[in-house]
N, C-alpha and C. Protein backbone atom coordinates (compact mmCIF):
# COMPACT_ATOMS: atom_id res chain seq x y z
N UNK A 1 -11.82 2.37 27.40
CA UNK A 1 -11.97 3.68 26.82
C UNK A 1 -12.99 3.63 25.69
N UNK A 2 -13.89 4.19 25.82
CA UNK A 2 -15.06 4.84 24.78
C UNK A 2 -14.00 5.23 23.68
N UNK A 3 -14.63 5.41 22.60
CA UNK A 3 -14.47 6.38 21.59
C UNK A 3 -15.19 6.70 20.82
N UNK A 4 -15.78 8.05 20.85
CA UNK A 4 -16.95 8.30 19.81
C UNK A 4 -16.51 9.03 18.40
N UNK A 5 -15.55 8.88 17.87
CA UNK A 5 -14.35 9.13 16.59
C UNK A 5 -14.41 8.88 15.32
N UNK A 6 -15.20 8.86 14.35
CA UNK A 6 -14.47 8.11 13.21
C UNK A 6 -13.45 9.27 12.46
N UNK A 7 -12.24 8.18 12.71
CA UNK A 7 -11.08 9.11 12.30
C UNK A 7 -10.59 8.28 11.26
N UNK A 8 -9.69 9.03 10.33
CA UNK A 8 -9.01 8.57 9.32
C UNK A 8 -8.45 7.40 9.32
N UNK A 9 -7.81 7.19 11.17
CA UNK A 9 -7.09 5.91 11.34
C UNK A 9 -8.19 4.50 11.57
N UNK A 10 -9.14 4.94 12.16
CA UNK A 10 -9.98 4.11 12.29
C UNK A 10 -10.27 3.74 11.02
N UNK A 11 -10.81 4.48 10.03
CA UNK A 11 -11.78 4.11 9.09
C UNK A 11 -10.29 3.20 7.90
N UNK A 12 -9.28 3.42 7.89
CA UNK A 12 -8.23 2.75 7.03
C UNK A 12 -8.06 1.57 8.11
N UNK A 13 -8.37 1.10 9.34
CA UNK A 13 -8.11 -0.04 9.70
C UNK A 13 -9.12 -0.30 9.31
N UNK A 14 -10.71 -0.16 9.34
CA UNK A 14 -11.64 -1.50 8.88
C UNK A 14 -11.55 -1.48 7.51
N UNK A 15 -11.23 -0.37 6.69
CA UNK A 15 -11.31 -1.02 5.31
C UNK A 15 -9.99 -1.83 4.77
N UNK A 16 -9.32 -1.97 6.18
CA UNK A 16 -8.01 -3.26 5.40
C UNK A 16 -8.64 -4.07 6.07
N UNK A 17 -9.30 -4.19 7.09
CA UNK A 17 -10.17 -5.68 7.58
C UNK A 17 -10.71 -5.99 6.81
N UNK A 18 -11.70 -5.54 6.27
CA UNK A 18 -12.45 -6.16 4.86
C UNK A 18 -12.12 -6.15 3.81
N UNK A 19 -10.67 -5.57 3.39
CA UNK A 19 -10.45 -6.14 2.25
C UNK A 19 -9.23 -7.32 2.50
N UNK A 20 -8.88 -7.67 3.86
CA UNK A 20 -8.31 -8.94 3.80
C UNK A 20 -9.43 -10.19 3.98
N UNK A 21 -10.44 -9.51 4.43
CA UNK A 21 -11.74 -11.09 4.92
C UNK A 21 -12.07 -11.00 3.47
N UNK A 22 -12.12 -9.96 2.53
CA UNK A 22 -12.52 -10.38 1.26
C UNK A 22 -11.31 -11.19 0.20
N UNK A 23 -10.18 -10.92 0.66
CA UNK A 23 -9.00 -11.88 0.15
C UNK A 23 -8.93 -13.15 0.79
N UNK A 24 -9.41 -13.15 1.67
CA UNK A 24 -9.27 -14.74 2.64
C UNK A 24 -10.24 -15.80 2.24
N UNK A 25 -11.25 -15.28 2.38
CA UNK A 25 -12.42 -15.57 2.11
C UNK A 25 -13.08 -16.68 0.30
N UNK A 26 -12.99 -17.91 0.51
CA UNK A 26 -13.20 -18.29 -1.07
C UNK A 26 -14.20 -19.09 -1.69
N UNK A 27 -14.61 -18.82 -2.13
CA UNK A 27 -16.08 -19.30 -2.78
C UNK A 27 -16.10 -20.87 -2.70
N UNK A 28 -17.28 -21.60 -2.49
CA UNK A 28 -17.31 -22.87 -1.98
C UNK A 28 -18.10 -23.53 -2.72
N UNK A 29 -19.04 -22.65 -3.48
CA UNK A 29 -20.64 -23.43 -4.22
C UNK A 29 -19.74 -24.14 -5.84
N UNK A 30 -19.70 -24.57 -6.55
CA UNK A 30 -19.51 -24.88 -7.86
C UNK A 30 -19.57 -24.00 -8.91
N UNK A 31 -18.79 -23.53 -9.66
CA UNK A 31 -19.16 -22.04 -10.88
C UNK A 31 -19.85 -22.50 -11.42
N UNK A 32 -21.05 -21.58 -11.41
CA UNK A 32 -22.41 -21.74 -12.31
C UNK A 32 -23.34 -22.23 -11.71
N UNK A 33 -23.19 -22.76 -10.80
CA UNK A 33 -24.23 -23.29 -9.87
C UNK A 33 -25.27 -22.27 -9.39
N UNK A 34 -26.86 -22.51 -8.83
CA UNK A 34 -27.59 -21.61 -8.66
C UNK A 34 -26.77 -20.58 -7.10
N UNK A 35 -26.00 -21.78 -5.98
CA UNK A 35 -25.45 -20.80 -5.01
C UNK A 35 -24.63 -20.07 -5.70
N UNK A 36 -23.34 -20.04 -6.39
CA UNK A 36 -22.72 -19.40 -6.94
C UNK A 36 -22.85 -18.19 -7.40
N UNK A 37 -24.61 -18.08 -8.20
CA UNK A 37 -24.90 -17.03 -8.53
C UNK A 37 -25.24 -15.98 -7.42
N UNK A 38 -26.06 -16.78 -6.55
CA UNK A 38 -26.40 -15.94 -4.97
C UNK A 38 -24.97 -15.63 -4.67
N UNK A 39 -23.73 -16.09 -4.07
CA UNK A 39 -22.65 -15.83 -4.01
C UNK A 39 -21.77 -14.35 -4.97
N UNK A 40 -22.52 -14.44 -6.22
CA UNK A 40 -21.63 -13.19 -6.57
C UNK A 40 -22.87 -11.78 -6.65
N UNK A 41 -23.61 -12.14 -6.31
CA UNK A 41 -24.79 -11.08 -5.62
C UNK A 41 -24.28 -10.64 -4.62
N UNK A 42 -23.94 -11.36 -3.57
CA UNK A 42 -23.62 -11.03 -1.94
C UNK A 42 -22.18 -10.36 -2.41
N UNK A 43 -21.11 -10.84 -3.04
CA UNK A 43 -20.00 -10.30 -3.20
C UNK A 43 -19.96 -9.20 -4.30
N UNK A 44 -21.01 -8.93 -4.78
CA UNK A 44 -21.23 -7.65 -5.43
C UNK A 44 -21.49 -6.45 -4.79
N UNK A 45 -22.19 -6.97 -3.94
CA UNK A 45 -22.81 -5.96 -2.59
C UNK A 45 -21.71 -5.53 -2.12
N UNK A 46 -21.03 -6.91 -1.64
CA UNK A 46 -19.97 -6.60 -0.84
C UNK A 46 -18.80 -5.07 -1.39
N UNK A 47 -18.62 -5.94 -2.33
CA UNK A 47 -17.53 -4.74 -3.21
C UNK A 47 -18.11 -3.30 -3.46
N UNK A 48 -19.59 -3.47 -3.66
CA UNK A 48 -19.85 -1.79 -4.14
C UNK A 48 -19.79 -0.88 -2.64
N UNK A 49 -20.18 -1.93 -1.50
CA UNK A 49 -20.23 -1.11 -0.42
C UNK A 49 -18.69 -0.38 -0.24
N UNK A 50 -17.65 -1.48 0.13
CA UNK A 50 -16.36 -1.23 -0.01
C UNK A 50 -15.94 -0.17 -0.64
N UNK A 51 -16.35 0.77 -2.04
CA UNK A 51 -16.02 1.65 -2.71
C UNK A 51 -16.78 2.32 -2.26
N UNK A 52 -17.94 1.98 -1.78
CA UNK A 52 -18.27 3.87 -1.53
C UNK A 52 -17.70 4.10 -0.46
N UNK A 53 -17.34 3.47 0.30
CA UNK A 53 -16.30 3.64 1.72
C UNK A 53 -15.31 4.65 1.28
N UNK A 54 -14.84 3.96 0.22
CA UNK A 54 -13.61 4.82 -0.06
C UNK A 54 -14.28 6.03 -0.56
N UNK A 55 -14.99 6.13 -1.37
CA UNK A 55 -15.91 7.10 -1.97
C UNK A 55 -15.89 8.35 -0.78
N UNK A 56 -16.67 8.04 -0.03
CA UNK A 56 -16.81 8.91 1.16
C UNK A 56 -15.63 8.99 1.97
N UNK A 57 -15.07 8.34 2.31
CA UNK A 57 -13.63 8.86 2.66
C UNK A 57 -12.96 9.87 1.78
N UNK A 58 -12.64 9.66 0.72
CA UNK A 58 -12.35 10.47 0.04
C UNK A 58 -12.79 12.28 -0.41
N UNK A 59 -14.43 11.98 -0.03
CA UNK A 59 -14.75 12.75 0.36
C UNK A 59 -15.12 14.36 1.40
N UNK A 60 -14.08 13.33 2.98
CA UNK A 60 -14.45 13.74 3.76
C UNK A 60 -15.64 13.16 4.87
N UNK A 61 -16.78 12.67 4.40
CA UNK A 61 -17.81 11.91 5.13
C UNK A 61 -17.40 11.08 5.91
N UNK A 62 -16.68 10.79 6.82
CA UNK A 62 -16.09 9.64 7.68
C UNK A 62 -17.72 8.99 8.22
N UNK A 63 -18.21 9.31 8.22
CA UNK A 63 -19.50 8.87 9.08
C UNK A 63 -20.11 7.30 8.10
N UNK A 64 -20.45 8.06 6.60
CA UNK A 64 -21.13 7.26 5.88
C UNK A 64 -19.76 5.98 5.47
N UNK A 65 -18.88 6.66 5.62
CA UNK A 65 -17.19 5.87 5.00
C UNK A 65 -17.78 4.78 6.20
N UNK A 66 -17.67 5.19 7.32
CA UNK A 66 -17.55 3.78 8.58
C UNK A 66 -18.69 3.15 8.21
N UNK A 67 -20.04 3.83 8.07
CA UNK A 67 -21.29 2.61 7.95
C UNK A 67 -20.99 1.99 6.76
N UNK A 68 -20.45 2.51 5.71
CA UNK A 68 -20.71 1.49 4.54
C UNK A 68 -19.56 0.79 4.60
N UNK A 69 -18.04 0.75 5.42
CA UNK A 69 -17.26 -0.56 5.01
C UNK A 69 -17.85 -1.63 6.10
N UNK A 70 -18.89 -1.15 6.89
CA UNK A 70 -19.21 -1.99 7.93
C UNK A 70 -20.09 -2.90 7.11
N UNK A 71 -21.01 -2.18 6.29
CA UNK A 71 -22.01 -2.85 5.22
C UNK A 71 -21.34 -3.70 4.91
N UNK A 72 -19.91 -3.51 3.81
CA UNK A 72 -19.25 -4.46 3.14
C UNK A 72 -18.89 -6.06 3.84
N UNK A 73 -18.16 -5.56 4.69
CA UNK A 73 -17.94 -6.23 5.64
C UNK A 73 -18.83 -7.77 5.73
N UNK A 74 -19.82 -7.07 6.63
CA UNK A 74 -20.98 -7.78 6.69
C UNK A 74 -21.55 -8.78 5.53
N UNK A 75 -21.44 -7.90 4.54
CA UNK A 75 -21.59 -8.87 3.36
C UNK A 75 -20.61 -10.98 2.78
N UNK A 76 -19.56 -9.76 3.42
CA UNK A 76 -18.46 -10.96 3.03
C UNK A 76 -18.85 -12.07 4.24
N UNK A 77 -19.10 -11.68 5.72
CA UNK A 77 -19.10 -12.10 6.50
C UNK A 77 -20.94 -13.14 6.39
N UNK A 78 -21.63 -13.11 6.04
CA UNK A 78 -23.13 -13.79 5.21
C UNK A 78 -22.29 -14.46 4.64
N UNK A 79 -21.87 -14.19 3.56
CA UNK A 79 -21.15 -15.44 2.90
C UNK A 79 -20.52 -16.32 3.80
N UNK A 80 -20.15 -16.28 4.46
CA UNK A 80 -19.09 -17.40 5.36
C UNK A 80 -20.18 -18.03 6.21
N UNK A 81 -20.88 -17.00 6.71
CA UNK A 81 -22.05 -17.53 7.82
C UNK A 81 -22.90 -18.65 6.82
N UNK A 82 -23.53 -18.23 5.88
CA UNK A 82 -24.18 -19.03 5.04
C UNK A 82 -23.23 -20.27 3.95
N UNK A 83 -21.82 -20.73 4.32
CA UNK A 83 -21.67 -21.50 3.51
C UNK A 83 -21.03 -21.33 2.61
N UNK A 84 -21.38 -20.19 1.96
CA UNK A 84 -20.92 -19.65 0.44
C UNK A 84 -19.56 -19.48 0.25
N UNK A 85 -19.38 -18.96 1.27
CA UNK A 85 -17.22 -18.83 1.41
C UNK A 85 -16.79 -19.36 2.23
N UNK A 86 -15.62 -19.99 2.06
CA UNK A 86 -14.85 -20.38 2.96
C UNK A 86 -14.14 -19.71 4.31
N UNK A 87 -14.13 -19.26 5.31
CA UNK A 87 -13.74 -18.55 6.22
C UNK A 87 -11.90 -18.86 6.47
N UNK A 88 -11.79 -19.96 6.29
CA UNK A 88 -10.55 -20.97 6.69
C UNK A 88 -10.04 -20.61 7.87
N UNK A 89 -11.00 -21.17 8.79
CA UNK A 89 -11.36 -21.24 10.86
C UNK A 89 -10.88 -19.81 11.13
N UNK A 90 -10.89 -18.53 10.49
CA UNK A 90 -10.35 -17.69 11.05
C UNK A 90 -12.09 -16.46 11.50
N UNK A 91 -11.82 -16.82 12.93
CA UNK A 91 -12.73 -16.63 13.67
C UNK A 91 -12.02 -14.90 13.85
N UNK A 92 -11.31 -13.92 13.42
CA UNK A 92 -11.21 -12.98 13.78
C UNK A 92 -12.26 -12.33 12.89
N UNK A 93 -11.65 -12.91 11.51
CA UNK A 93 -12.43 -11.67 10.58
C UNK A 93 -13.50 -12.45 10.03
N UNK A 94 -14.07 -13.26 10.28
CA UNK A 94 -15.65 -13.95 10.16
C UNK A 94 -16.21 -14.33 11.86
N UNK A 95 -17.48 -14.28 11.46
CA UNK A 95 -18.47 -15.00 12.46
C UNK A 95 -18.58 -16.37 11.81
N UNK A 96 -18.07 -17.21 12.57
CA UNK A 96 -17.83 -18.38 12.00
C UNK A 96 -19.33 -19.39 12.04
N UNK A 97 -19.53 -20.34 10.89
CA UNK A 97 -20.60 -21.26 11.58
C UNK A 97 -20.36 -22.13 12.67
């Protein structure tokens, strides 16, 4: 089954996907280290996308709500791809290396 929808239910399941890959998920570089700093860049991203999700949900905008927790998402998910976070083998909510 297709679905061309973004509905309320949809858009509250990916933003608990990404905010559990962003709870799962744990920093790997050393604090203070130059990755570290790249690391809270990417997880800055990550988080502002995440709020405007809600932002626009809140709104009404389901459209921009789905692209930007997808943004977030994605963000957390670079980190894991690149090293930076730990995934801990969970191949659902990362693209694993």
């Amino acid at each position: 089954m297709v679905s061309d929808k973004v509905t309320e239910e949809r858009l509250n399941h990916y933003l608990n996907l990404t905010k559990m890959a962003r709870e799962k998920a744990t920093p790997i570089p050393k604090e203070g280290s130059p990755e570290s700093q790249q690391l809270a860049v990417l997880l800055r991203m990550a988080d502002d996308y995440a709020s405007d999700a809600k932002h626009f949900m809140d709104t009404g905008d389901y459209v921009r709500a789905f692209g930007a927790i997808n943004y977030a998402h994605a963000w957390i998910d670079a980190g894991v791809k690149l090293r930076l976070l730990d995934g801990h083998g969970d191949d659902e909510l990362f693209t694993l290396p």
